[in-house]
Protein backbone atom coordinates (compact mmCIF):
# COMPACT_ATOMS: atom_id res chain seq x y z
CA UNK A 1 -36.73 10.71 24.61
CA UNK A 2 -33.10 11.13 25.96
CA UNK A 3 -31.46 7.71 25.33
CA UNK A 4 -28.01 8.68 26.54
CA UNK A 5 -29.05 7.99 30.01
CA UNK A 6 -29.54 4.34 28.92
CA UNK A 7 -25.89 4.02 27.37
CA UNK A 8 -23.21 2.09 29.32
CA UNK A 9 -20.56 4.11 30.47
CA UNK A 10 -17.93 2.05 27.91
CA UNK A 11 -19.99 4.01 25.53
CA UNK A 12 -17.52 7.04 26.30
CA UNK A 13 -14.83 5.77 24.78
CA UNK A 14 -16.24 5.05 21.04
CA UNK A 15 -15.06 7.37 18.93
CA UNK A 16 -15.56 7.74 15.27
CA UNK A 17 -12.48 6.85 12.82
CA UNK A 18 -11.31 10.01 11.42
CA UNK A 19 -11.17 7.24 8.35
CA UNK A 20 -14.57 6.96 8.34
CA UNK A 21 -15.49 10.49 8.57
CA UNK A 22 -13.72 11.37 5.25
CA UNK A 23 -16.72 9.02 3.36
CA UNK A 24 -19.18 11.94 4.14
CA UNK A 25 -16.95 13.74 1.21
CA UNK A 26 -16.45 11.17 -1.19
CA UNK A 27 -19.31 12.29 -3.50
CA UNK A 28 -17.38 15.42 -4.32
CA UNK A 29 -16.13 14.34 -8.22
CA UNK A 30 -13.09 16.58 -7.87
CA UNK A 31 -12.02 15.45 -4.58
CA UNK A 32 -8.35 13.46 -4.35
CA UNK A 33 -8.58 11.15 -1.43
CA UNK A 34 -5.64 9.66 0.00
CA UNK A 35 -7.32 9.03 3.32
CA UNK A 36 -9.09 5.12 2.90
CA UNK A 37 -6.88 2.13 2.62
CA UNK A 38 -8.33 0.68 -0.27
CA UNK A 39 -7.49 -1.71 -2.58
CA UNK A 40 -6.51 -0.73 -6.00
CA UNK A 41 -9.97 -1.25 -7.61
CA UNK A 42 -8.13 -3.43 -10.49
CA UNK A 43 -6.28 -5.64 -8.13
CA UNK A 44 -9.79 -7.24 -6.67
CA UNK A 45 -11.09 -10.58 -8.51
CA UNK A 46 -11.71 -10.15 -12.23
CA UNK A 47 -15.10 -11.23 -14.28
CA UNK A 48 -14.18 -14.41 -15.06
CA UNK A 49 -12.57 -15.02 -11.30
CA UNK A 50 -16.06 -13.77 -9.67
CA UNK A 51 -18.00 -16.06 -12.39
CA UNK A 52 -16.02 -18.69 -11.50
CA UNK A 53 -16.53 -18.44 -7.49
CA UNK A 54 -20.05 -18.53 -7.91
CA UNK A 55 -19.73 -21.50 -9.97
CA UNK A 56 -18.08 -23.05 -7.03
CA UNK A 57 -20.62 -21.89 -4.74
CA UNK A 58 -23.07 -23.71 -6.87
CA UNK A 59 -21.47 -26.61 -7.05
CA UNK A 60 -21.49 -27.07 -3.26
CA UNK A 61 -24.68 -26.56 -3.23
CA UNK A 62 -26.71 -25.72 0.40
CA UNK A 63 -23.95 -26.50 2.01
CA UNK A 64 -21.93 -23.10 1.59
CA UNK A 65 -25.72 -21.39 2.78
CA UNK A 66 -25.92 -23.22 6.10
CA UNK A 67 -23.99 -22.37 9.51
CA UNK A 68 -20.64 -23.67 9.46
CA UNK A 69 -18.27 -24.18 12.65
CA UNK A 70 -17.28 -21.55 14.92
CA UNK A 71 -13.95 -21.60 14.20
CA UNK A 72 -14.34 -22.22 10.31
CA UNK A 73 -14.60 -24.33 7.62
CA UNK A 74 -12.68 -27.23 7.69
CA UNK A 75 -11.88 -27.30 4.24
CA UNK A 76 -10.42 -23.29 4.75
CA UNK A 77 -8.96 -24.46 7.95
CA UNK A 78 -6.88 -27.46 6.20
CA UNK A 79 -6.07 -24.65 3.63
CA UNK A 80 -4.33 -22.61 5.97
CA UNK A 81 -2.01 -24.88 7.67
CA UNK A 82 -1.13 -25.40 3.91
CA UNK A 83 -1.07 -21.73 3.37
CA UNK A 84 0.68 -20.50 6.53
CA UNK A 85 3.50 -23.29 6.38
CA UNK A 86 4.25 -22.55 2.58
CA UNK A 87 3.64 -18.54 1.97
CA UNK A 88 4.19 -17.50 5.69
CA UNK A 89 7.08 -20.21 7.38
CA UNK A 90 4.23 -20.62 9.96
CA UNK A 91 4.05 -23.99 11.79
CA UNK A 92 -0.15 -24.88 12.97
CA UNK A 93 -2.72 -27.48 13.18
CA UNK A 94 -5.97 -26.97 12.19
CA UNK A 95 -6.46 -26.33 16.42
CA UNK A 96 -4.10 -23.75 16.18
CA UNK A 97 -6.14 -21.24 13.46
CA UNK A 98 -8.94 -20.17 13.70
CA UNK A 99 -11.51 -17.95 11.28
CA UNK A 100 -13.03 -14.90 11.83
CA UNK A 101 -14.45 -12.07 10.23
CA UNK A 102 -11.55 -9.65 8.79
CA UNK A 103 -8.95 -9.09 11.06
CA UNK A 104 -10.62 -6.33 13.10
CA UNK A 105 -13.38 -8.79 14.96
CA UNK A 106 -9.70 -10.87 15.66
CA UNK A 107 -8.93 -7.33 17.63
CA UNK A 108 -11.78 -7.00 18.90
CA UNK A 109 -11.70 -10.42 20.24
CA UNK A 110 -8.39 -10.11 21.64
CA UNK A 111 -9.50 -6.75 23.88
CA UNK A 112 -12.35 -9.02 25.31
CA UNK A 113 -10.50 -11.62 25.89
CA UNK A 114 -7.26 -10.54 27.48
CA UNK A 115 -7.47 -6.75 28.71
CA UNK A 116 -8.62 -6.12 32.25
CA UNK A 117 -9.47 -2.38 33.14
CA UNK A 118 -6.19 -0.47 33.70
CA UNK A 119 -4.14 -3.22 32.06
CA UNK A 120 -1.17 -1.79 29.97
CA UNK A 121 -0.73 -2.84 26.15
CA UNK A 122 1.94 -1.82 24.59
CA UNK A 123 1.67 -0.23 20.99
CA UNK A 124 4.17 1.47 18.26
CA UNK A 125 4.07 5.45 17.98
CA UNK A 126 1.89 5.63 15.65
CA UNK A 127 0.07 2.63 15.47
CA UNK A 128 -3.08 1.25 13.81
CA UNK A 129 -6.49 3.52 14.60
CA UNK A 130 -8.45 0.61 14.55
CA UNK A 131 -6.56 -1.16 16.71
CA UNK A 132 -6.98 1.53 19.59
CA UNK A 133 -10.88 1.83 19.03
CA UNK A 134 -10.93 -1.80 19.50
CA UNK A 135 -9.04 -1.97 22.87
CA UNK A 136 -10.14 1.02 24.17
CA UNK A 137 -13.53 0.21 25.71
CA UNK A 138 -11.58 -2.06 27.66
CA UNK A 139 -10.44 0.90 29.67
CA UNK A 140 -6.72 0.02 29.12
CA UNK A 141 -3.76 2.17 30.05
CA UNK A 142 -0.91 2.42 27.34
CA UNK A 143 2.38 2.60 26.48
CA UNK A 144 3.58 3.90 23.81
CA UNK A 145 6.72 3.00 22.41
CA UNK A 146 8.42 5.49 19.00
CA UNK A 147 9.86 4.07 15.58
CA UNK A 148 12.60 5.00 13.76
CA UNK A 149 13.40 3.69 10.07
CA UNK A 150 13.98 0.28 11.80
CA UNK A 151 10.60 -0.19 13.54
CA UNK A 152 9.80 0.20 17.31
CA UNK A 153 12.89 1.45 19.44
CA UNK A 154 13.53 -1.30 21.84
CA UNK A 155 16.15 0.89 23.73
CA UNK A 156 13.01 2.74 24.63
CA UNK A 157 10.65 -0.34 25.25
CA UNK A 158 12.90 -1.67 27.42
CA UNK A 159 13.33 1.06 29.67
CA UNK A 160 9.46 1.51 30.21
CA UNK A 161 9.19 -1.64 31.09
CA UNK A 162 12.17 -1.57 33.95
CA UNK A 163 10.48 1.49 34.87
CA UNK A 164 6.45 -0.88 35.21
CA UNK A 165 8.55 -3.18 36.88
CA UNK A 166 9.59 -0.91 39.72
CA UNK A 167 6.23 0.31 40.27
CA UNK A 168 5.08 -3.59 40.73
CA UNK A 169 3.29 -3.71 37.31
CA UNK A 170 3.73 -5.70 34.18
CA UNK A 171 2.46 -5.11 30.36
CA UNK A 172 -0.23 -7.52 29.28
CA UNK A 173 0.88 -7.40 25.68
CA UNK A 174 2.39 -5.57 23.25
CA UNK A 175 0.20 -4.80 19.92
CA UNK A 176 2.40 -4.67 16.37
CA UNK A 177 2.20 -4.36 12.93
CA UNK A 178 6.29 -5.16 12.26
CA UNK A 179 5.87 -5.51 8.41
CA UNK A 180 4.78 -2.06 6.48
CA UNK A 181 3.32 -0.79 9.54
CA UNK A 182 0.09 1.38 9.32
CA UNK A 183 -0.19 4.54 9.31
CA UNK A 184 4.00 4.80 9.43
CA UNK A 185 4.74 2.08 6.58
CA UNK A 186 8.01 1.30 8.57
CA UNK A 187 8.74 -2.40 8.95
CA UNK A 188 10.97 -4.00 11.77
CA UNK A 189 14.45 -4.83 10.97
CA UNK A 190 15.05 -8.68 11.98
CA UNK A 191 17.61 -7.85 14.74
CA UNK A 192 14.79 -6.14 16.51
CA UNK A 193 11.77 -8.95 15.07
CA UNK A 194 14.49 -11.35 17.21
CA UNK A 195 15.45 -8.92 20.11
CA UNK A 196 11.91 -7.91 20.47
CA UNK A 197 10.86 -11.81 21.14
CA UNK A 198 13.91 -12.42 23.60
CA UNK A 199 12.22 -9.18 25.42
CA UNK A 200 9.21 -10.55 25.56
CA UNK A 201 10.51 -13.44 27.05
CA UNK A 202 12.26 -11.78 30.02
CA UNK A 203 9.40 -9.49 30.98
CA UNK A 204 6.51 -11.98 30.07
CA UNK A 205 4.52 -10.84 27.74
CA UNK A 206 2.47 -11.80 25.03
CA UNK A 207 3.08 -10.20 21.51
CA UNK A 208 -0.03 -9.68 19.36
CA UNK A 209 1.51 -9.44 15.62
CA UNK A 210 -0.73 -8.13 13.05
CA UNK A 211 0.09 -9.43 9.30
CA UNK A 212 -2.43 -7.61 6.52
CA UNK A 213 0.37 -6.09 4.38
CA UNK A 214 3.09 -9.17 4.55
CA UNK A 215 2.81 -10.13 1.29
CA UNK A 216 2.73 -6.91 -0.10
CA UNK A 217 6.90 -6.11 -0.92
CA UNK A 218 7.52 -4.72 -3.78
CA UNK A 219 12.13 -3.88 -2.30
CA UNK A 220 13.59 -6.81 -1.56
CA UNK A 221 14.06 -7.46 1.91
CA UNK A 222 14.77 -11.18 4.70
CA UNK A 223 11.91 -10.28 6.96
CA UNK A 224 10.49 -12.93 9.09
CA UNK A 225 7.37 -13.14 10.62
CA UNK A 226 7.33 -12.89 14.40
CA UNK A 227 5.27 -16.44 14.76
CA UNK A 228 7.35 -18.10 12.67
CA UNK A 229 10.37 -16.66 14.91
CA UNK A 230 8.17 -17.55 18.56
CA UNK A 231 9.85 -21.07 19.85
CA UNK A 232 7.20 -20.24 23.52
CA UNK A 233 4.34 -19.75 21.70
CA UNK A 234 3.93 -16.32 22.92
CA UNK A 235 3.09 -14.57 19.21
CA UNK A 236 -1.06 -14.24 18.53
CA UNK A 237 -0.48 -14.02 14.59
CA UNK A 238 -3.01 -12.15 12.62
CA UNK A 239 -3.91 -12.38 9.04
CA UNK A 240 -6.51 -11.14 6.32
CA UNK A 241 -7.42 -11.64 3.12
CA UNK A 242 -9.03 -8.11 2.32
CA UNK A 243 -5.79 -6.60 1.20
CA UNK A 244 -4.13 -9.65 -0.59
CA UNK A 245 -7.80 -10.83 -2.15
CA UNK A 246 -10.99 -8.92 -1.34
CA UNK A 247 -11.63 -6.42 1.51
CA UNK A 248 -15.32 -7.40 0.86
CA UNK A 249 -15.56 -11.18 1.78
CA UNK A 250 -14.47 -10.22 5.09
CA UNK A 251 -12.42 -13.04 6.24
CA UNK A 252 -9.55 -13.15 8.43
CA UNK A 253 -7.69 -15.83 10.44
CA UNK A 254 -5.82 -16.46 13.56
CA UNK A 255 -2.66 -18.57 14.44
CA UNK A 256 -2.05 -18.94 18.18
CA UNK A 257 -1.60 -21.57 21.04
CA UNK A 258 -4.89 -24.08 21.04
CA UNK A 259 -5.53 -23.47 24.50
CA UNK A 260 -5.59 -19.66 23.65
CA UNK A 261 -7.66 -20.23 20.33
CA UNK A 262 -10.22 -21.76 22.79
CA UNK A 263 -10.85 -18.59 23.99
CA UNK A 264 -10.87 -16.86 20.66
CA UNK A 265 -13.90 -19.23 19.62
CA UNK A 266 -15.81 -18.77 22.74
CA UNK A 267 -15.43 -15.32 22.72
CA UNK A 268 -17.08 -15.02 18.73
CA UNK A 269 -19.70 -17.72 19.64
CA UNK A 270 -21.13 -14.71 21.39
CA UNK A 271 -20.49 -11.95 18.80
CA UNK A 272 -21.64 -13.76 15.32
CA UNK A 273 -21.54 -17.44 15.62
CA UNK A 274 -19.81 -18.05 12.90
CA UNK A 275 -18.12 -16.03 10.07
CA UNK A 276 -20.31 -16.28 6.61
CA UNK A 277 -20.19 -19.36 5.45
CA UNK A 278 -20.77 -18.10 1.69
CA UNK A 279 -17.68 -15.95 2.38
CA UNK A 280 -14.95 -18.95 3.59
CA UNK A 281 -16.13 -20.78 0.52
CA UNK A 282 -15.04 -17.88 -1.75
CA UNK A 283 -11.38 -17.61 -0.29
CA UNK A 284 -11.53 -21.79 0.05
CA UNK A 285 -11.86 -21.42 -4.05
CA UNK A 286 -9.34 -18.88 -4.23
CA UNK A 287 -6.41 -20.64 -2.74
CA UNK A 288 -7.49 -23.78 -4.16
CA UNK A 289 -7.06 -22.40 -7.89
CA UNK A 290 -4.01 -20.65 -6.88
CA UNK A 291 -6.12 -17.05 -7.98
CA UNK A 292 -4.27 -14.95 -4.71
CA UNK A 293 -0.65 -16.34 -5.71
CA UNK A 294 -1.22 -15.51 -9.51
CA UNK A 295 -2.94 -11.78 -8.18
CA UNK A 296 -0.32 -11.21 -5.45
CA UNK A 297 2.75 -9.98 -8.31
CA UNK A 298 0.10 -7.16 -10.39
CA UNK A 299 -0.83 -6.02 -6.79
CA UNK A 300 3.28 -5.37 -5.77
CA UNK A 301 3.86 -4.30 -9.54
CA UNK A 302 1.39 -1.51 -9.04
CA UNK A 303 1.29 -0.82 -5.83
CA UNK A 304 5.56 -0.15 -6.36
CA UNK A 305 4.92 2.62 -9.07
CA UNK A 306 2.55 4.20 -7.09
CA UNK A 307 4.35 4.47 -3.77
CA UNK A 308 7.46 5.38 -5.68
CA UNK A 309 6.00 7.96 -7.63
CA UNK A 310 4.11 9.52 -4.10
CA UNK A 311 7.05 9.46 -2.44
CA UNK A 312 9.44 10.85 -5.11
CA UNK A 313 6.69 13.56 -5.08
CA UNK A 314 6.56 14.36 -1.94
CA UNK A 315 10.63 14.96 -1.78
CA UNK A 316 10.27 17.37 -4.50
CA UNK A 317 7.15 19.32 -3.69
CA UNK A 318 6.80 19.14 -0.03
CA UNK A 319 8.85 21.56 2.58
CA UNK A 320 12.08 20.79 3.54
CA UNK A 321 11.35 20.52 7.19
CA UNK A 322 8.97 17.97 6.27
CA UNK A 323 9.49 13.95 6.96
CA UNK A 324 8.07 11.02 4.77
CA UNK A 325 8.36 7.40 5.43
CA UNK A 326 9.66 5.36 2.05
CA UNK A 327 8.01 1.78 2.59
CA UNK A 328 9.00 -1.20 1.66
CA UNK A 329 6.00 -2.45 0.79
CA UNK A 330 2.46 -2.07 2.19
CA UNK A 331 -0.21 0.98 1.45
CA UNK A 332 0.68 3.90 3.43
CA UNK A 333 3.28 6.46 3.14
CA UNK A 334 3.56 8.83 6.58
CA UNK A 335 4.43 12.32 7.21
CA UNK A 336 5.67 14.68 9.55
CA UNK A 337 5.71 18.08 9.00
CA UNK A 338 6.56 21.30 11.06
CA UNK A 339 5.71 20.85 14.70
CA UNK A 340 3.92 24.06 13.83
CA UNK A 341 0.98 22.84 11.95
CA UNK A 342 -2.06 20.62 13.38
CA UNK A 343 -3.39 18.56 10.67
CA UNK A 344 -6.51 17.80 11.82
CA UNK A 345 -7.36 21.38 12.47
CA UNK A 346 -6.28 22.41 8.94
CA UNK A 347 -8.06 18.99 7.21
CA UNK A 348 -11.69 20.74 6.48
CA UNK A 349 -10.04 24.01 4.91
CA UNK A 350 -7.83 21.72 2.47
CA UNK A 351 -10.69 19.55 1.21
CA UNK A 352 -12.50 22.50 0.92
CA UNK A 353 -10.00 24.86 -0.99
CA UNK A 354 -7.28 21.89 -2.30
CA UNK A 355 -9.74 19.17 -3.10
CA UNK A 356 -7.64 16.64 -1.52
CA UNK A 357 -8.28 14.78 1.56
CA UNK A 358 -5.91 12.63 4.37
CA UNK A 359 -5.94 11.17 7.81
CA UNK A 360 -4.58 13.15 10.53
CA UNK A 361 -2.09 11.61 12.18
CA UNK A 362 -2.72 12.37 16.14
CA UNK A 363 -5.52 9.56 16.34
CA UNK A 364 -2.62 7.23 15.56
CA UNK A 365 -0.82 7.91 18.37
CA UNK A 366 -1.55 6.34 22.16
CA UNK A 367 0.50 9.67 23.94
CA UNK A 368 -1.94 12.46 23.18
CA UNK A 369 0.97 13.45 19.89
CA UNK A 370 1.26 13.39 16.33
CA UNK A 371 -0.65 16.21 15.87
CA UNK A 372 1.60 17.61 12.68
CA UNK A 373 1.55 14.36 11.33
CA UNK A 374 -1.25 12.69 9.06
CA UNK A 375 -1.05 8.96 6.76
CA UNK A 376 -1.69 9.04 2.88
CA UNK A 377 -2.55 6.00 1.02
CA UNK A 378 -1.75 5.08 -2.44
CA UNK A 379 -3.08 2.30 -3.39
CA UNK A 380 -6.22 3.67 -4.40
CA UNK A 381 -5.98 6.73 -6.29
CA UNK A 382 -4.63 6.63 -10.09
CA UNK A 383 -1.28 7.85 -10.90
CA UNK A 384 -2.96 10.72 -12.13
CA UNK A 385 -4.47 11.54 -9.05
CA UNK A 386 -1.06 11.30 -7.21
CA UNK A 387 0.48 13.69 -8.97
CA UNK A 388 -2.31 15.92 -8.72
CA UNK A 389 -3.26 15.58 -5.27
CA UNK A 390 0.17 15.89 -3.91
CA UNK A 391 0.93 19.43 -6.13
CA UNK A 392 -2.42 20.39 -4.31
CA UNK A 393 -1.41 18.98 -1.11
CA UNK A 394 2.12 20.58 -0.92
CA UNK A 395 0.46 24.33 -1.66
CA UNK A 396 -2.40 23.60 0.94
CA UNK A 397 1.11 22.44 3.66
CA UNK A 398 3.27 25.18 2.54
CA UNK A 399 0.68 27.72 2.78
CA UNK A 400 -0.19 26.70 6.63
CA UNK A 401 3.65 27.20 7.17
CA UNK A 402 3.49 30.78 6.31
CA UNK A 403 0.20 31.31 8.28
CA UNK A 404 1.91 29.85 11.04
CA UNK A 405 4.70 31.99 11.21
């Protein structure tokens, strides 16, 4: 039976992440993957913190098994004002968060909820894959905006937007992750993090900021978050717990206007009802016994070695005419090599030959670019596997260069 003649036409725009599509060769042993964005396996909650969680769960007994409120937990939602006014400078009231189920159902939510077909959102060059998926079956037109060392160029925002604003049109919002941005691992200086809000003020738009890698600094830097820069109330602040906890309890949260959180709640009555119950009651525990705070300095420590040794790698083994971002924190280091190469053409042959995998960069990127580009991760793989995988990755680059020639 031919189903595809039953598919909505939105259907069209679903597109597998290239992300994704490097699991199908994770069961080769000798294969380096820089490609996920996973945790460091010995960052995520010991024995005794896991035995301890379910001991909690226990203790609440059917409680943490039975529906709980659309918008949360009360318990987690008191938690959070705590949480965002003491780790985060975030003002809210419990009306002001709301839960949901890791931070990509919060994008998802915020396509269905504020893009109309043809609407334009504004997003960095690159900016985060998942992001895109999840705003385009809204149909959405975009513009892109590039980054230099200092985060999105608002030289260049700004004169996209005088040039909407002679054609009659307006951005809806502009989509960023300001604070070791994936796939680039830039972060936003706070000149911009201000500037950016004053330009948002003048051409009226909302700014969605997304926060997963905030608390992950291992340099030392003064970087603010957006919200707790927005005095309109204009910032839709973004959070999860996956990188900073537990990828696989699958809780996120929201900080915006009430009246804006309203919507937000309606909007994942229809998609889940609630986030897992189970779930809230596991990160409840974990801020309650203070287990992220105490986890949050080994995550930096080793995530810091890592990205220094990748990156100090990379300067020595790569080609000269080759780019790499040097983050300040985060899980992604980005490159751009010779405008030559396509690295999404050339991915299949490395894995095959190298035994080392990456993303491609050109899904990243909104303009149809990128394509010499691609994101490694290093959270995940050992040390040993760094220095492997980017000796095999720098022969698999500079052997493209001379086929390209």
């Amino acid at each position: 039976m031919d189903f595809y003649k039953f598919l909505a036409s939105r259907t069209d725009r679903m597109k597998a992440s290239e992300v994704r599509e490097l699991v199908k060769y994770s069961r080769r042993k000798d294969l380096i993957s820089f490609g996920g964005g996973l945790p460091d396996p010995a960052t995520l909650p010991s024995k005794e913190e896991i035995e301890s969680a379910i001991e909690f769960i226990s203790s609440l007994g059917s409680i943490a098994f039975q529906y709980s409120p659309t918008s949360g937990v009360p318990e987690l939602k008191a938690e959070l004002v705590k949480y965002c006014r003491e780790k985060l400078d975030i003002k809210a009231s419990e009306d002001e968060i709301i839960v949901v189920t890791g931070s990509q159902q919060a994008l998802d939510i915020t396509a269905r909820i504020l893009i109309n077909q043809r609407d334009y959102v504004i997003t960095e060059l690159p900016t985060y894959i998942a992001a895109i998926q999840a705003f385009n079956l809204m149909r959405p037109n975009y513009l892109g905006v590039p980054m230099d060392d200092d985060g999105m160029k608002l030289e260049c925002l700004e004169k996209s937007l005088k040039d909407l604003r002679e054609r009659g049109l307006k951005p809806k919002f502009l989509y960023t992750i300001p604070t070791c941005q994936n796939p680039a691992g830039l972060s936003m200086s706070m000149d911009r993090r201000r500037h950016l809000l004053e330009i948002a003020s003048k051409y009226d738009f909302i700014v969605i900021e997304d926060d997963p890698y905030g608390r992950l600094i291992f340099k030392q830097t003064d970087l603010k978050r957006l919200k707790s820069l927005d005095e309109e109330g204009r910032v839709i602040y973004i959070s999860t717990f996956s990188k900073i906890y537990a990828p696989g309890v699958r809780i996120g949260w929201v900080v915006a206007d009430k009246s804006i959180i309203n919507f937000y709640e309606l909007a994942k009555q229809f998609i889940d009802l609630c986030s897992s119950s189970i779930n809230q009651y596991i990160v409840l525990h974990a801020l309650q016994s203070n287990l992220i705070d105490k986890r949050i300095p080994l995550i930096v420590q080793k995530y810091k070695k890592k990205c220094e040794l990748m990156y100090n790698l990379l300067k020595e083994m790569m080609p000269e005419d080759s780019r790499w971002s040097n983050p300040v924190g985060g899980m992604f280091i980005f490159g751009w090599l010779n405008e030559k190469i396509n690295t999404k053409r050339m991915l299949v042959d490395v894995i095959e030959r190298y035994g080392v995998a990456y993303v491609p960069g050109a899904s990243f990127f909104v303009d149809g670019t990128g394509w010499n580009t691609m994101r490694l991760n290093f959270s995940f793989p050992t040390e040993e596997q760094i220095v492997l995988g980017v000796e095999r990755l720098s022969k698999a680059i500079k052997e493209e260069e001379k086929n390209i020639r």
